[in-house]
Protein backbone atom coordinates (compact mmCIF):
# COMPACT_ATOMS: atom_id res chain seq x y z
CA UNK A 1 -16.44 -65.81 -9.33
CA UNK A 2 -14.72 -63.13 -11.34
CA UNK A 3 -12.46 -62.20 -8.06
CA UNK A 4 -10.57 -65.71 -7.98
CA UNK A 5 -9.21 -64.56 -11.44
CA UNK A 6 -8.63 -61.55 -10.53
CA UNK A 7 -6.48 -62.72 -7.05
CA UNK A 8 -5.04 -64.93 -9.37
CA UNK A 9 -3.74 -62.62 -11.79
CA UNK A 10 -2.81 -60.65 -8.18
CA UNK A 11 -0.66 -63.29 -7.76
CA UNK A 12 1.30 -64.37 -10.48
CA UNK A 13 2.22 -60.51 -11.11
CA UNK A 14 3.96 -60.15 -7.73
CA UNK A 15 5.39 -63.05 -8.10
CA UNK A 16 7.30 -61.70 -11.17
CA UNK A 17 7.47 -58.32 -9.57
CA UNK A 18 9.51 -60.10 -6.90
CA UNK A 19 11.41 -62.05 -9.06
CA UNK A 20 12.58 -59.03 -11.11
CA UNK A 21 13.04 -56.81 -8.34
CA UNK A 22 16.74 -55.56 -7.39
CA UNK A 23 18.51 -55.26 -4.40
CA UNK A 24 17.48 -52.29 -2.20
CA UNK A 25 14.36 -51.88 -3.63
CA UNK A 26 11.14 -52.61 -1.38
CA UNK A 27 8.26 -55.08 -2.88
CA UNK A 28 5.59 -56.26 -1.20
CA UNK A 29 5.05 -59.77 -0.61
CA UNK A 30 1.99 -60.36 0.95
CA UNK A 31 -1.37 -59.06 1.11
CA UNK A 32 -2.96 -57.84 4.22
CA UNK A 33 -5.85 -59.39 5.55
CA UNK A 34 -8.49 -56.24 4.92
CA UNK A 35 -7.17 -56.33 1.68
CA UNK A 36 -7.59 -59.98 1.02
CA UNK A 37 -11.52 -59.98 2.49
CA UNK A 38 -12.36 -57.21 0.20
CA UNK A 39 -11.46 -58.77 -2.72
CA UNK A 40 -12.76 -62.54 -1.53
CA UNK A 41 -15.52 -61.55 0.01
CA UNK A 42 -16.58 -58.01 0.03
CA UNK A 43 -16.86 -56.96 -3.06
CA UNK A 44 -19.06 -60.01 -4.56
CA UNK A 45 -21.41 -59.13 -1.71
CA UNK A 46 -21.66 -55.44 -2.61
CA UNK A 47 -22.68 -56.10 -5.82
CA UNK A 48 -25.25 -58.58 -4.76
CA UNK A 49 -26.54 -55.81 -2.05
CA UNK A 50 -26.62 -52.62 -4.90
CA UNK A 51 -27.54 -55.30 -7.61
CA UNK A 52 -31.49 -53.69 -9.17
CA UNK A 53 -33.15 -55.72 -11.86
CA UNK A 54 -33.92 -53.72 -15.09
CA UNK A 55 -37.74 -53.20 -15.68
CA UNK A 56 -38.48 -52.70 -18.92
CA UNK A 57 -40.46 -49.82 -20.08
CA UNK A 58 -43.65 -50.44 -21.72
CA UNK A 59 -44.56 -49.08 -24.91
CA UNK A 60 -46.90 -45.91 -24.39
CA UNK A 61 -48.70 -44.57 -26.81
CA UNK A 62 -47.57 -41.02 -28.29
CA UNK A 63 -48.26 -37.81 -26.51
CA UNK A 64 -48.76 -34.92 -29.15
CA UNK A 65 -48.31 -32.38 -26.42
CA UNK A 66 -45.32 -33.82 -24.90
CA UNK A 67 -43.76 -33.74 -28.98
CA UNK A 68 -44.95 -29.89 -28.87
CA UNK A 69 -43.03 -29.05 -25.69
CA UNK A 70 -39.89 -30.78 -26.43
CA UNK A 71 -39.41 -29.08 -29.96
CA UNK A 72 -39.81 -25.49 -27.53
CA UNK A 73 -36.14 -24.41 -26.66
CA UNK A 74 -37.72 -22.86 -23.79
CA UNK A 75 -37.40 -18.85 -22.47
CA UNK A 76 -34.90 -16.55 -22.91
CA UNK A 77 -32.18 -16.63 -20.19
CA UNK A 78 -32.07 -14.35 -17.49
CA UNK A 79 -29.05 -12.04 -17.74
CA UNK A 80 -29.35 -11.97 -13.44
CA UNK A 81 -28.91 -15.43 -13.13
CA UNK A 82 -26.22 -16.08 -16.55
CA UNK A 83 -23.17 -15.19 -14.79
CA UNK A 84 -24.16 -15.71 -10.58
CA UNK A 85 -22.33 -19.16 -9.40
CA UNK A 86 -23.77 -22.52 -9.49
CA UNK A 87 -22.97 -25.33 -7.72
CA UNK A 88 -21.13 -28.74 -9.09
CA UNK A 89 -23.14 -31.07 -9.83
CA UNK A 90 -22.82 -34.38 -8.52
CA UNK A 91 -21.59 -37.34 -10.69
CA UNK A 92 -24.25 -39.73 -11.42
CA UNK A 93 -24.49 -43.13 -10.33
CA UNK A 94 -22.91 -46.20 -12.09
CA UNK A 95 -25.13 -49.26 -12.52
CA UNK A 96 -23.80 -52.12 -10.69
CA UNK A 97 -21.26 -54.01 -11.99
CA UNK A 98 -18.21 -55.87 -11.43
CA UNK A 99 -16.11 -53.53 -12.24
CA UNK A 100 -17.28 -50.01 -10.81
CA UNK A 101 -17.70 -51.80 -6.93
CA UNK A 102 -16.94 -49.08 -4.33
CA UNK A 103 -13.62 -49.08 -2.36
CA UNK A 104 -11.41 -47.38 -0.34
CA UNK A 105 -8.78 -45.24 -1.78
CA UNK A 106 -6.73 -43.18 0.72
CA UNK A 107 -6.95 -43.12 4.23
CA UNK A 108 -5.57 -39.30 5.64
CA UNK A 109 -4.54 -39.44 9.46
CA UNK A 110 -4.47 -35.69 10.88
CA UNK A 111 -3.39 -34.28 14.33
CA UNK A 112 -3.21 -30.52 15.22
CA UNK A 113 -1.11 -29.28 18.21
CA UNK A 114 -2.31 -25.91 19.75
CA UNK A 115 0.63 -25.98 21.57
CA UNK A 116 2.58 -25.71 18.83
CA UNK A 117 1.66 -21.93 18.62
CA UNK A 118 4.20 -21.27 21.86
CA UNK A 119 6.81 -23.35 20.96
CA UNK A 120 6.75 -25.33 17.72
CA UNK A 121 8.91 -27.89 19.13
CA UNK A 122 5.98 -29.12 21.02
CA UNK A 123 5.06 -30.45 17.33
CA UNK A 124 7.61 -33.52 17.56
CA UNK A 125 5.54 -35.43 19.95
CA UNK A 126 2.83 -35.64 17.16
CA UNK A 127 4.71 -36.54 14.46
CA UNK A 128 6.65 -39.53 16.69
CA UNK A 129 3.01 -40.67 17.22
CA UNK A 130 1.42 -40.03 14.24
CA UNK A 131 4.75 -42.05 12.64
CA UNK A 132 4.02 -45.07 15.21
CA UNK A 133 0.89 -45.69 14.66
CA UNK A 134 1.06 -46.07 10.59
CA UNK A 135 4.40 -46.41 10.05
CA UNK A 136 4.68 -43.92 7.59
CA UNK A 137 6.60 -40.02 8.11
CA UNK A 138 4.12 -37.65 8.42
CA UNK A 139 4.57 -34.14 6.71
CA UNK A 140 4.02 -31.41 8.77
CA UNK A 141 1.05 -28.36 7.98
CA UNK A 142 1.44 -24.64 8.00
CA UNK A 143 -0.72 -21.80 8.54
CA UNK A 144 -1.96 -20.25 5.80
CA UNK A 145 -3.32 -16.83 6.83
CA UNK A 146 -2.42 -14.50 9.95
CA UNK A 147 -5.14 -14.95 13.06
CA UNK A 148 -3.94 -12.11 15.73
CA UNK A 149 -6.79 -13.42 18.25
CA UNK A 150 -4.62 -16.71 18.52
CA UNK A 151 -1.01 -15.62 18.07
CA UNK A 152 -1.20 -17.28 14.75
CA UNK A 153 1.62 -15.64 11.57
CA UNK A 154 1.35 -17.03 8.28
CA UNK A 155 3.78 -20.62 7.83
CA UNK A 156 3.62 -21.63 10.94
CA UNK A 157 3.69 -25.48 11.67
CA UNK A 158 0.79 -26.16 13.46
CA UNK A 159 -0.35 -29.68 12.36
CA UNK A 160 0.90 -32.72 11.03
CA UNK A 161 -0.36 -35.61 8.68
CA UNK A 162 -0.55 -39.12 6.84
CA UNK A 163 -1.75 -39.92 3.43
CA UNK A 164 -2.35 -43.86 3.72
CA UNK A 165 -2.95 -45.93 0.51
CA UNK A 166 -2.59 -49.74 -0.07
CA UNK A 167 -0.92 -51.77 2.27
CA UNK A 168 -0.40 -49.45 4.74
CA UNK A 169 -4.12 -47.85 4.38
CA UNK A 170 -5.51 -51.63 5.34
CA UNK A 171 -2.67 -52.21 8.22
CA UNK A 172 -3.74 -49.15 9.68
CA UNK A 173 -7.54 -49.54 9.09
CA UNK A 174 -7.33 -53.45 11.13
CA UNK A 175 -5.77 -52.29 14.33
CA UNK A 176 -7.76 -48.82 14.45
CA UNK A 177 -11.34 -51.02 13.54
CA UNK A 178 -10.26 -54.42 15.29
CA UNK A 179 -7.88 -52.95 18.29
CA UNK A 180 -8.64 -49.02 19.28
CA UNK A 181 -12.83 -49.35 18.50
CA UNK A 182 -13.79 -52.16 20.76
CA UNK A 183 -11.63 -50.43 23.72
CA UNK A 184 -13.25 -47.61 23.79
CA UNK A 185 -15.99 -46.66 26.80
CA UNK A 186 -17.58 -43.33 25.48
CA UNK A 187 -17.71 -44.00 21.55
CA UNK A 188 -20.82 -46.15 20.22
CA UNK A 189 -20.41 -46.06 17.04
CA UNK A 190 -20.79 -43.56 13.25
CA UNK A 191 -24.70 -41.87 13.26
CA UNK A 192 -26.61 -42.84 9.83
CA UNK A 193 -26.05 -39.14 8.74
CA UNK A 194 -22.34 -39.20 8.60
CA UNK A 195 -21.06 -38.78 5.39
CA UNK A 196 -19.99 -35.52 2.76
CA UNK A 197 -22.58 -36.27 0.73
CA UNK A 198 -19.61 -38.36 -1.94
CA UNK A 199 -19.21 -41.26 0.39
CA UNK A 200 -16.66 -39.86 2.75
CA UNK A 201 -16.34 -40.44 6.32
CA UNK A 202 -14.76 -38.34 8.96
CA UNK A 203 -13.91 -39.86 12.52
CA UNK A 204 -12.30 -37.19 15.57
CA UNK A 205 -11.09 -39.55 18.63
CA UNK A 206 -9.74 -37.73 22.22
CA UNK A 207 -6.34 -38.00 22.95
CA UNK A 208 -7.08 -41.42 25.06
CA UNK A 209 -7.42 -43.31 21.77
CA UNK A 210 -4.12 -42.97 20.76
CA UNK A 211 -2.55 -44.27 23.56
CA UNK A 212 -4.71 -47.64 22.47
CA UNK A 213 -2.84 -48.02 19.81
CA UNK A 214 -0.16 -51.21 20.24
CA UNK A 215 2.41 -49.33 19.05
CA UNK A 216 1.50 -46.56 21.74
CA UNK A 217 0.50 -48.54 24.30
CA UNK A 218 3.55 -50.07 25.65
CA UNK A 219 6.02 -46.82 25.35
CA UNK A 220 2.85 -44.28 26.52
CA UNK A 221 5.20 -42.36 28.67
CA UNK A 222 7.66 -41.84 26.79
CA UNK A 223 5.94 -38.88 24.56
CA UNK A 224 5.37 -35.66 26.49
CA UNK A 225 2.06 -34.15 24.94
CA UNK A 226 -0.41 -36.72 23.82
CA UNK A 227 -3.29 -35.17 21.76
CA UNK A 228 -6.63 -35.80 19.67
CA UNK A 229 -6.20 -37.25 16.23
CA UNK A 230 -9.25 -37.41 13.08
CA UNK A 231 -9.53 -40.16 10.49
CA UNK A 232 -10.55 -39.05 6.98
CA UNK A 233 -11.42 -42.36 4.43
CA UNK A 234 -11.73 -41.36 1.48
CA UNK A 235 -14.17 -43.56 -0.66
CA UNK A 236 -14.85 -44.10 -4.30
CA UNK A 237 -18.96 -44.17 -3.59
CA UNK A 238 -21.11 -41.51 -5.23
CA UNK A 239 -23.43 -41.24 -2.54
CA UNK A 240 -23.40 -41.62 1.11
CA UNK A 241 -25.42 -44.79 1.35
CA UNK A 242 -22.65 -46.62 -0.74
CA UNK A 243 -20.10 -45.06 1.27
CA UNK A 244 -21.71 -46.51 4.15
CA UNK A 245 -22.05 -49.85 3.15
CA UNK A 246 -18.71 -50.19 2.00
CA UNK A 247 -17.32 -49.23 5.44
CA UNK A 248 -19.89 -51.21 7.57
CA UNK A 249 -18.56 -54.31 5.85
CA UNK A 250 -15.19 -53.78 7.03
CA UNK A 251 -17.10 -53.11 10.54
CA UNK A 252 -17.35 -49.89 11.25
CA UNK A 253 -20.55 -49.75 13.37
CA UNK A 254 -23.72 -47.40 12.38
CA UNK A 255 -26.37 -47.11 14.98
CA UNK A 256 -29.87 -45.78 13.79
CA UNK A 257 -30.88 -42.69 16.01
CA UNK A 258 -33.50 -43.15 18.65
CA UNK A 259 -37.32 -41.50 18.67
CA UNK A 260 -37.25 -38.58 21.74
CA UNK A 261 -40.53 -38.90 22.23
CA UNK A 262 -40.51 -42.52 22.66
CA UNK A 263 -37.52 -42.18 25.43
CA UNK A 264 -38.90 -39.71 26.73
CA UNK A 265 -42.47 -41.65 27.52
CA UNK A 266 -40.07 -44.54 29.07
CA UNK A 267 -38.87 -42.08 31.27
CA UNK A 268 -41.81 -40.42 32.20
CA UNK A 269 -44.27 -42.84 32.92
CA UNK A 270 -47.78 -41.54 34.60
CA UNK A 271 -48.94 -41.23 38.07
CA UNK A 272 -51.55 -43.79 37.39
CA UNK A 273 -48.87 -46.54 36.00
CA UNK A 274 -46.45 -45.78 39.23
CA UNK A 275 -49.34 -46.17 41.51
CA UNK A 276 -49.85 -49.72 39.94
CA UNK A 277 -46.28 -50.92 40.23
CA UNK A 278 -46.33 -49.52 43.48
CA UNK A 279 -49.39 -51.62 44.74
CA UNK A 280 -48.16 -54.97 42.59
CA UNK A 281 -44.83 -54.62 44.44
CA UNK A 282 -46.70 -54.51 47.98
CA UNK A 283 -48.70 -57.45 46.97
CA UNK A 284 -45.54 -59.72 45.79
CA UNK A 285 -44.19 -58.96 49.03
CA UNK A 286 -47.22 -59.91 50.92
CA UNK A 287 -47.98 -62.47 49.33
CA UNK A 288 -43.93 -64.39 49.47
CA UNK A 289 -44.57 -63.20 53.65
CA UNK A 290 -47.32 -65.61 53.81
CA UNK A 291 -45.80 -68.63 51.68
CA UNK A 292 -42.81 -68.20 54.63
């Protein structure tokens, strides 16, 4: 389809992009292997998924009244309401089409230290980690405002973080999807809810998950503090749905919530049903004593 042209085109521009480049100067030469799927694979079969075939609207016959309301302006506005805040209104969405295919455009990696509010230098095992695990040097977050409940002054480094995009975005997308996921006991997997409401996803992992990383793994003692770390991906989707699609096909896993009342009446079965698995039980007993 259209994407073999496209990966085509891909290709012969970095091979002149290579060609031209000078000494000292870094160009990439490959294309990682998220990156390759999406545009292979992925994309054609997002646009099959959000694809909806036009129904035509039939002809209906003309509404006098509806002609009389429309040529109304409508009622004077309400100087209460003219100048009280209103809220942005979301972008509409695109029909479906090659070109307007949701993707991922920046991946932001971010780790606060609260121990960095005694001694800042307590910040530098973050930033080692946060530079290990995607390869890029984090830049380090201030404080704002002043908080006197937690010994917190205005410019004070208390977090550090990442802004991913391209190559580095996918690189650091595979190992956290394909390596630091799968290895972890108390995490199932992204509710059907999560979302901002623009297609953006939000992950928080315990410091554990970071030591699953394999650039982390084999040098784990080496860092002093080892802390929490959150995931922001940052989608082009309008909508959640969209969002959620995009990233479930790169395999994040969404699990549909469960009914309470229907776990709850597995739980809680009645007297009456107990009493009858009760007396089946004494008769499968009896009954394999008398085959013996």
């Amino acid at each position: 389809m259209f994407s073999h042209l496209q990966n085509s085109v891909r290709a012969i521009n970095l091979a002149r992009a290579t060609a031209t480049a000078g000494r000292g100067r870094q160009v990439a030469t490959y294309h990682t292997r998220l990156a390759t799927f999406y545009h292979n694979v992925l994309r054609d079969d997002l646009m099959i998924l959000g694809y909806e075939h036009p129904i035509p609207k039939e002809d209906a016959a003309p509404n006098p009244v509806a002609e009389v309301i429309s040529e109304i302006k409508g009622t004077p506005p309400n100087p209460k309401r003219q100048h009280s805040p209103r809220r942005p209104k979301k972008p509409e969405v695109p029909a479906p089409s090659p070109h307007n295919q949701p993707f991922i455009k920046s991946v932001t990696v971010h780790i606060r230290v609260r121990e960095a509010l005694a001694n800042k230098h307590n910040l530098l095992s973050a930033i080692m980690a946060l530079q290990c695990i995607t390869g890029k040097r984090p830049e380090i977050v201030r404080s704002v405002n002043d908080a006197a409940p937690w010994k917190l002054r205005k410019n004070m480094p208390i977090a550090t973080k990442v802004c991913l995009e391209g190559d580095l975005m996918y690189e650091f997308l595979d190992k956290l999807i394909e390596i630091v996921l799968p290895r972890l006991k108390e995490w199932n997997g992204l509710t059907m809810r999560a979302g901002d409401g623009m297609g953006n996803v939000t992950l928080g992992f315990e410091p554990t998950a970071l030591g699953l990383f394999p650039e982390i793994e084999p040098i784990y003692d080496m860092f002093p503090l080892i802390t929490g770390f959150d995931v922001s991906i940052y989608t082009s989707a309008v909508r959640n749905p969209t969002g959620r699609l995009l990233l479930s096909g790169f395999g994040l896993p969404f699990l549909h919530a469960r009914d309470p009342s229907k776990v709850k009446a597995k739980v809680k079965a009645s007297p009456a049903e107990a009493d009858n698995c009760e007396n089946s039980s004494s008769t499968a007993a009896v009954a394999a004593s008398d085959q013996q």
